[in-house]
PDB file of N, CA and C in Angstrom:
ATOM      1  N   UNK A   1       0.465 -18.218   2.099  1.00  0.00           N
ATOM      2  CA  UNK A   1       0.469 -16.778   2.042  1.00  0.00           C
ATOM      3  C   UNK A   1      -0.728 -16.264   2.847  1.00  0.00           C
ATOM      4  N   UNK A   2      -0.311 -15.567   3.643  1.00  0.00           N
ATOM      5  CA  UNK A   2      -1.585 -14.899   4.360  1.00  0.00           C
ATOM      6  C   UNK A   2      -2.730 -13.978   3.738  1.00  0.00           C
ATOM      7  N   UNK A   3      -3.899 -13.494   3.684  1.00  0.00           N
ATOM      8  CA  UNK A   3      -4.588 -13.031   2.637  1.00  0.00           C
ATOM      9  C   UNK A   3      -4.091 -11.203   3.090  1.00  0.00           C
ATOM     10  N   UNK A   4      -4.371 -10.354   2.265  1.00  0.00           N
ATOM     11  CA  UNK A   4      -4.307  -9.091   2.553  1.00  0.00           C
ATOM     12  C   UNK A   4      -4.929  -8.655   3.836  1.00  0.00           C
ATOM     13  N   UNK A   5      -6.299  -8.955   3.467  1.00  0.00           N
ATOM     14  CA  UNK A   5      -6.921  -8.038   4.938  1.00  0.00           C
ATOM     15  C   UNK A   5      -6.818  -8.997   6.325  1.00  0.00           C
ATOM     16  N   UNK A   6      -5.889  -9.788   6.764  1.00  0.00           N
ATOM     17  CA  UNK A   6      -4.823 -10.644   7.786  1.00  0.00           C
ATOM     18  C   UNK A   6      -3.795 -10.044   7.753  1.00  0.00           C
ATOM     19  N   UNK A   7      -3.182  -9.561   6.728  1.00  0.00           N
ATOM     20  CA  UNK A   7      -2.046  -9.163   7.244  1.00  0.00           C
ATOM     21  C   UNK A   7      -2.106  -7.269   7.344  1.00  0.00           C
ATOM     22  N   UNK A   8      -3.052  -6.671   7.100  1.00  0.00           N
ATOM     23  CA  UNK A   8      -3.540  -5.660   7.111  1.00  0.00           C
ATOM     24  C   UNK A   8      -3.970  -5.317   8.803  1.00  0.00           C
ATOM     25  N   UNK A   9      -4.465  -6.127   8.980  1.00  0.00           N
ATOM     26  CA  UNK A   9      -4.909  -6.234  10.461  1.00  0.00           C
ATOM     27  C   UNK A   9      -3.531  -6.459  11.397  1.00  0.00           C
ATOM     28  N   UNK A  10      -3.372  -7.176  11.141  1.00  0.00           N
ATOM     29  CA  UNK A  10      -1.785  -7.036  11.941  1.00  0.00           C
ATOM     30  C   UNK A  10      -0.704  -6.656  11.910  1.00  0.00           C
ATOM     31  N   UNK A  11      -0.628  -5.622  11.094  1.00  0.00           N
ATOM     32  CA  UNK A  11       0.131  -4.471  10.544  1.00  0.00           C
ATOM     33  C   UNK A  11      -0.300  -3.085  11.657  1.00  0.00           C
ATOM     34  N   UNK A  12      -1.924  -3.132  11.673  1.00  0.00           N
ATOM     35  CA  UNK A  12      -2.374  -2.023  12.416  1.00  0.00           C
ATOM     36  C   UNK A  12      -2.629  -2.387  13.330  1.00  0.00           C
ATOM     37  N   UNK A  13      -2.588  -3.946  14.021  1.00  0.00           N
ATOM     38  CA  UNK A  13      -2.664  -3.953  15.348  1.00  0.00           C
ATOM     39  C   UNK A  13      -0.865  -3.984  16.459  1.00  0.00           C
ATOM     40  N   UNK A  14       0.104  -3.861  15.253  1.00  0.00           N
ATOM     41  CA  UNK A  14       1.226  -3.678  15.867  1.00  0.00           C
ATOM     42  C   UNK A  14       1.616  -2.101  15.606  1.00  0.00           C
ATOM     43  N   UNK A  15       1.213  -1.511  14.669  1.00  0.00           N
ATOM     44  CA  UNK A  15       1.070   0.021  15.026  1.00  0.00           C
ATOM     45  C   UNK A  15       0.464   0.621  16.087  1.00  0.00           C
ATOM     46  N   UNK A  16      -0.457  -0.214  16.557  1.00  0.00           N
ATOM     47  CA  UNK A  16      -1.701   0.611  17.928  1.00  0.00           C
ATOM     48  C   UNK A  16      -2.589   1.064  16.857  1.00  0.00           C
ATOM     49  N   UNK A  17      -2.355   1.619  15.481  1.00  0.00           N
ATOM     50  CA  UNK A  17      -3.840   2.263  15.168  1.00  0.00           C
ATOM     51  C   UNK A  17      -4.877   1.272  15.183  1.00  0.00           C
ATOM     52  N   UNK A  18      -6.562   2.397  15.469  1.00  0.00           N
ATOM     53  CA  UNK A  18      -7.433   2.234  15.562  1.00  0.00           C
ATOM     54  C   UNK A  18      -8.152   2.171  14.314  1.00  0.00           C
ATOM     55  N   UNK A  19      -9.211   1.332  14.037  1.00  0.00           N
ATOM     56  CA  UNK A  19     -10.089   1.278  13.037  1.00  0.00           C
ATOM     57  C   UNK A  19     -10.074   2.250  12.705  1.00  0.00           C
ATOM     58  N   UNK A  20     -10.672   3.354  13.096  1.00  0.00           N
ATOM     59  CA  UNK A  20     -11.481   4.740  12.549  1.00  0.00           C
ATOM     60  C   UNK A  20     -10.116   5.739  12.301  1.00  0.00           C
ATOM     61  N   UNK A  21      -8.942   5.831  12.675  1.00  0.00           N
ATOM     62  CA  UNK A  21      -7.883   5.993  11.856  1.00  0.00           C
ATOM     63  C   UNK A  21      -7.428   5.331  10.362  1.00  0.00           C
ATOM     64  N   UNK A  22      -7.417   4.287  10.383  1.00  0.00           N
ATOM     65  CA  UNK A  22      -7.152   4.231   9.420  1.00  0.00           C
ATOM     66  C   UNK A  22      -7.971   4.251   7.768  1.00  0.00           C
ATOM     67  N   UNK A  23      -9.616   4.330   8.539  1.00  0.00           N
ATOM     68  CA  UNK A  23     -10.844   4.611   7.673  1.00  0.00           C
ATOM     69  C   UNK A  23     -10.475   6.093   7.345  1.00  0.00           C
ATOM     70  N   UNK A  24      -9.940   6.886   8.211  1.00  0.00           N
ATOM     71  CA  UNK A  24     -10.106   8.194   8.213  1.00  0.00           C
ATOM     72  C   UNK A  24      -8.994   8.734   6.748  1.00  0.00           C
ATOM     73  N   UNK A  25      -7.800   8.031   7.282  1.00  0.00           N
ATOM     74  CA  UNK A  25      -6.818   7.698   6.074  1.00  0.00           C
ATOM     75  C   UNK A  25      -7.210   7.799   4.480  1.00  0.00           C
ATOM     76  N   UNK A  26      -8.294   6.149   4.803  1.00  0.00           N
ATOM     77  CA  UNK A  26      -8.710   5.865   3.648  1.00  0.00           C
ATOM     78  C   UNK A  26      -9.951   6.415   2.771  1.00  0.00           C
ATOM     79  N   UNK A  27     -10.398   7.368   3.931  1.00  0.00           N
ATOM     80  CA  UNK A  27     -11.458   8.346   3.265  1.00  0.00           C
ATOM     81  C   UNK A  27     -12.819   7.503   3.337  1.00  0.00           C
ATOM     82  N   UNK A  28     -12.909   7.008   4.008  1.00  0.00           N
ATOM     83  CA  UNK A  28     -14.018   5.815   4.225  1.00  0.00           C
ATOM     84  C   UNK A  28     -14.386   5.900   5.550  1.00  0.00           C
ATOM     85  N   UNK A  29     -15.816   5.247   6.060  1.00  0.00           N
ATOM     86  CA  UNK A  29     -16.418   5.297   7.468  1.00  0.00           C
ATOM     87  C   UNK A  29     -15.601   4.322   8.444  1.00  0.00           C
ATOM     88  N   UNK A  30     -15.670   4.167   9.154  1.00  0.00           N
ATOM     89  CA  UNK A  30     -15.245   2.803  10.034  1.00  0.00           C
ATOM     90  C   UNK A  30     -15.556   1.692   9.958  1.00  0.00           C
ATOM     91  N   UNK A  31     -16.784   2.053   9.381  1.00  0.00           N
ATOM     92  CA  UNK A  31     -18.036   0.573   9.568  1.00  0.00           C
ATOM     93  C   UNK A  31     -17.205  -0.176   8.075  1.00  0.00           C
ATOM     94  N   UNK A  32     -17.037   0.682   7.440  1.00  0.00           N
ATOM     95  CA  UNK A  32     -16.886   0.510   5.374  1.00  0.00           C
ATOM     96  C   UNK A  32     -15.261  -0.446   5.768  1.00  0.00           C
ATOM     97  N   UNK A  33     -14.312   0.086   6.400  1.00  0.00           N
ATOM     98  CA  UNK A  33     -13.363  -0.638   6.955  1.00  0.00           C
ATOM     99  C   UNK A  33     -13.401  -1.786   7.535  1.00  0.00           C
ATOM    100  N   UNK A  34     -14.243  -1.880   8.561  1.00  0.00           N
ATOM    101  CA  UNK A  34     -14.110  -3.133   9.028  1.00  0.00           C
ATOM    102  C   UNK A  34     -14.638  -4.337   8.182  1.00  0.00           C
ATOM    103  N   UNK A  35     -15.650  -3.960   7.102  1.00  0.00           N
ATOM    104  CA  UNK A  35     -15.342  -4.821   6.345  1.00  0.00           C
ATOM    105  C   UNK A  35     -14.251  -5.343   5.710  1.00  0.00           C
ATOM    106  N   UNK A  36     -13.481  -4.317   4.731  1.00  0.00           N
ATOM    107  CA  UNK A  36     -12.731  -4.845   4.335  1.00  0.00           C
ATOM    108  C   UNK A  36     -11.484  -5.498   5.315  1.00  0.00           C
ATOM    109  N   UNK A  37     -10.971  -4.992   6.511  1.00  0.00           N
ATOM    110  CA  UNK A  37     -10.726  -5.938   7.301  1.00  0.00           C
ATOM    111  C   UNK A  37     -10.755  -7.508   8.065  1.00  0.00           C
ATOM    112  N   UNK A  38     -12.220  -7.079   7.684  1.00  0.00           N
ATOM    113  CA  UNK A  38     -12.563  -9.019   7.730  1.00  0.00           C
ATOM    114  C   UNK A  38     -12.900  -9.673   6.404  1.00  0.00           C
ATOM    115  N   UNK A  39     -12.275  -9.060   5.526  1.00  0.00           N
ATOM    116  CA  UNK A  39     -12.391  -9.689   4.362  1.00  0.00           C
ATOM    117  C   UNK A  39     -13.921  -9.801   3.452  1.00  0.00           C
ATOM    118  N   UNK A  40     -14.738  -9.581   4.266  1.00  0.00           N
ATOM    119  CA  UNK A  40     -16.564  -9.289   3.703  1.00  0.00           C
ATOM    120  C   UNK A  40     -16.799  -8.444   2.498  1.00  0.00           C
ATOM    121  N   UNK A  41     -15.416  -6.933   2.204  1.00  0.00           N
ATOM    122  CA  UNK A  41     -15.325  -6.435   1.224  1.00  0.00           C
ATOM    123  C   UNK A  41     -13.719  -6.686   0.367  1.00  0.00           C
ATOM    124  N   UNK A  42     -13.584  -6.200  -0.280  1.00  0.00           N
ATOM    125  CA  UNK A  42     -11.852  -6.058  -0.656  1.00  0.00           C
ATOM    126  C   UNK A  42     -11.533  -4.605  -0.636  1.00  0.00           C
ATOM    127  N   UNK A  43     -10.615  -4.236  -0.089  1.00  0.00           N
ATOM    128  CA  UNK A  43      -9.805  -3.324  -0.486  1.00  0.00           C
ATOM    129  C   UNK A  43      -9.645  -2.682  -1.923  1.00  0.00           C
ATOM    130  N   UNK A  44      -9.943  -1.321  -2.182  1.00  0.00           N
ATOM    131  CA  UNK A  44      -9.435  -0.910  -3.464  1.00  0.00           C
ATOM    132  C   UNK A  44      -8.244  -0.745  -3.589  1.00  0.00           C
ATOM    133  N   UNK A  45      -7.943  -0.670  -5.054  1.00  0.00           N
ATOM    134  CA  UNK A  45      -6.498  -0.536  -5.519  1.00  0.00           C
ATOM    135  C   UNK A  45      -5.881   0.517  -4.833  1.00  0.00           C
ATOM    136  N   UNK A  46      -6.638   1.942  -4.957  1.00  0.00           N
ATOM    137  CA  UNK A  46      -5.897   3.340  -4.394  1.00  0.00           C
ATOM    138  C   UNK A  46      -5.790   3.415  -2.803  1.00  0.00           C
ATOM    139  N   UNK A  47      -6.504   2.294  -1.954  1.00  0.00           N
ATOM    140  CA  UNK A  47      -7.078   2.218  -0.606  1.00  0.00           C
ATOM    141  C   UNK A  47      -5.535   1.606  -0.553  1.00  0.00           C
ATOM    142  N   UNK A  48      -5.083   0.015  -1.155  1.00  0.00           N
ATOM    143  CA  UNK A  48      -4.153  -0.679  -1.093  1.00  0.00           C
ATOM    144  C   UNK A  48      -2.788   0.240  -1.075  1.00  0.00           C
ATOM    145  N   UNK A  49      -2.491   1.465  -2.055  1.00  0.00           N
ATOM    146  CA  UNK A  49      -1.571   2.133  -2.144  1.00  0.00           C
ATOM    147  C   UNK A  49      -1.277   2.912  -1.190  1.00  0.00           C
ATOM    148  N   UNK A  50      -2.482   3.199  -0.148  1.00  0.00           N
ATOM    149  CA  UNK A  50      -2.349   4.238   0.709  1.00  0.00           C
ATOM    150  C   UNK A  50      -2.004   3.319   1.845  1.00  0.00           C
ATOM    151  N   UNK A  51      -2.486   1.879   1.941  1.00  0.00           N
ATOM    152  CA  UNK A  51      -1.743   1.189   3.174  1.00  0.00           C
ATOM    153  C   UNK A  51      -0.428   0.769   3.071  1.00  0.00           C
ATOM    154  N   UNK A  52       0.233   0.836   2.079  1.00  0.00           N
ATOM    155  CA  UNK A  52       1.337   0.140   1.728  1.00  0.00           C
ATOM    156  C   UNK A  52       1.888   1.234   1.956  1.00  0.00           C
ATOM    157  N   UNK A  53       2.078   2.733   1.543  1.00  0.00           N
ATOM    158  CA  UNK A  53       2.730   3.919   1.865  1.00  0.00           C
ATOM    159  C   UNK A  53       2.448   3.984   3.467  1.00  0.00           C
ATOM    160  N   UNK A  54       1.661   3.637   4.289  1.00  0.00           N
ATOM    161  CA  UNK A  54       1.619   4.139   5.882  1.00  0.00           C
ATOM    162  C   UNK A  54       2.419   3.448   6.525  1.00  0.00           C
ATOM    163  N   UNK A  55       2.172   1.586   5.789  1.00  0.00           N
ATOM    164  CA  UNK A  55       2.713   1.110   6.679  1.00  0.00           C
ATOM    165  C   UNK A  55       4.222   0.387   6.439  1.00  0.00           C
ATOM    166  N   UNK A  56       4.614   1.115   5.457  1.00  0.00           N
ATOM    167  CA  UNK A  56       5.911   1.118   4.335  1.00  0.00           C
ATOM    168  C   UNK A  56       6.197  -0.790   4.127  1.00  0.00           C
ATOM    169  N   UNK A  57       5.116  -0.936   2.911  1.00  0.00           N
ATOM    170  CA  UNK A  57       5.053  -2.802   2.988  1.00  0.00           C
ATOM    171  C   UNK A  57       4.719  -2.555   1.882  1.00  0.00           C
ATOM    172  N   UNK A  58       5.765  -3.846   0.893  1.00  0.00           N
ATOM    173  CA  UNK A  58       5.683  -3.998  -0.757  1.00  0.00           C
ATOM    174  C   UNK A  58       4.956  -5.285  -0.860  1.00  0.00           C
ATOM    175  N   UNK A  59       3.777  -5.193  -1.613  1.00  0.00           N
ATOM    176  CA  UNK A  59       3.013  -6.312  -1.824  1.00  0.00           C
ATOM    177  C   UNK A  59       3.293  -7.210  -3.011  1.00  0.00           C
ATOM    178  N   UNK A  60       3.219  -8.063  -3.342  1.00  0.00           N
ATOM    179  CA  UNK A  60       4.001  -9.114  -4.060  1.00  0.00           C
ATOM    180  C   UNK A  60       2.984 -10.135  -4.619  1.00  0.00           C
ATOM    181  N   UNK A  61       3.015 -10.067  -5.673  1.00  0.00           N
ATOM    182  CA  UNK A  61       1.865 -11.383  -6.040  1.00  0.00           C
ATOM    183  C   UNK A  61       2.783 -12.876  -6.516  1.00  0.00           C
ATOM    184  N   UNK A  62       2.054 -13.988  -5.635  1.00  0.00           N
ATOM    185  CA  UNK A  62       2.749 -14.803  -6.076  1.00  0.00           C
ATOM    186  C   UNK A  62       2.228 -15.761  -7.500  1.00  0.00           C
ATOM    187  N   UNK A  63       2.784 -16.248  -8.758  1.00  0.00           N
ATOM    188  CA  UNK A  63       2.522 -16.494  -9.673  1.00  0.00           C
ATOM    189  C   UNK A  63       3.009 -17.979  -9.313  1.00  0.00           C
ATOM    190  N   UNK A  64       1.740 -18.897  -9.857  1.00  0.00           N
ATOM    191  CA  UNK A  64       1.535 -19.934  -9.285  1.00  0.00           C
ATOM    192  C   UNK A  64       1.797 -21.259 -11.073  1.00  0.00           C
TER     193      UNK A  64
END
């Protein structure tokens, strides 16, 4: 399974958006994004809801 902020990234690099779009989205700086992009932070829950509504993608936990 790929981790979130991997497949987050390549979600918005096949949209064309830019970092600071989608910070802008998320109500956050650019800089605050690219963390969670490279995984250094996590994503919040309400951050997660707002990427899944942009980029119309149902996230799925797998139970192991």
């Amino acid at each position: 399974m790929i981790p979130f902020h991997k497949s987050i990234k390549c979600y918005r690099m096949f949209y064309g958006y830019k970092q600071e779009y989608l910070a802008y989205k998320l109500g956050i700086e650019q800089s605050n994004y690219c963390l969670r992009e490279n995984g250094t932070t996590n994503f919040k829950d309400h951050e997660i809801e707002i990427l899944k509504e942009l980029f119309k993608i149902e996230i799925r936990e797998e139970k192991i």
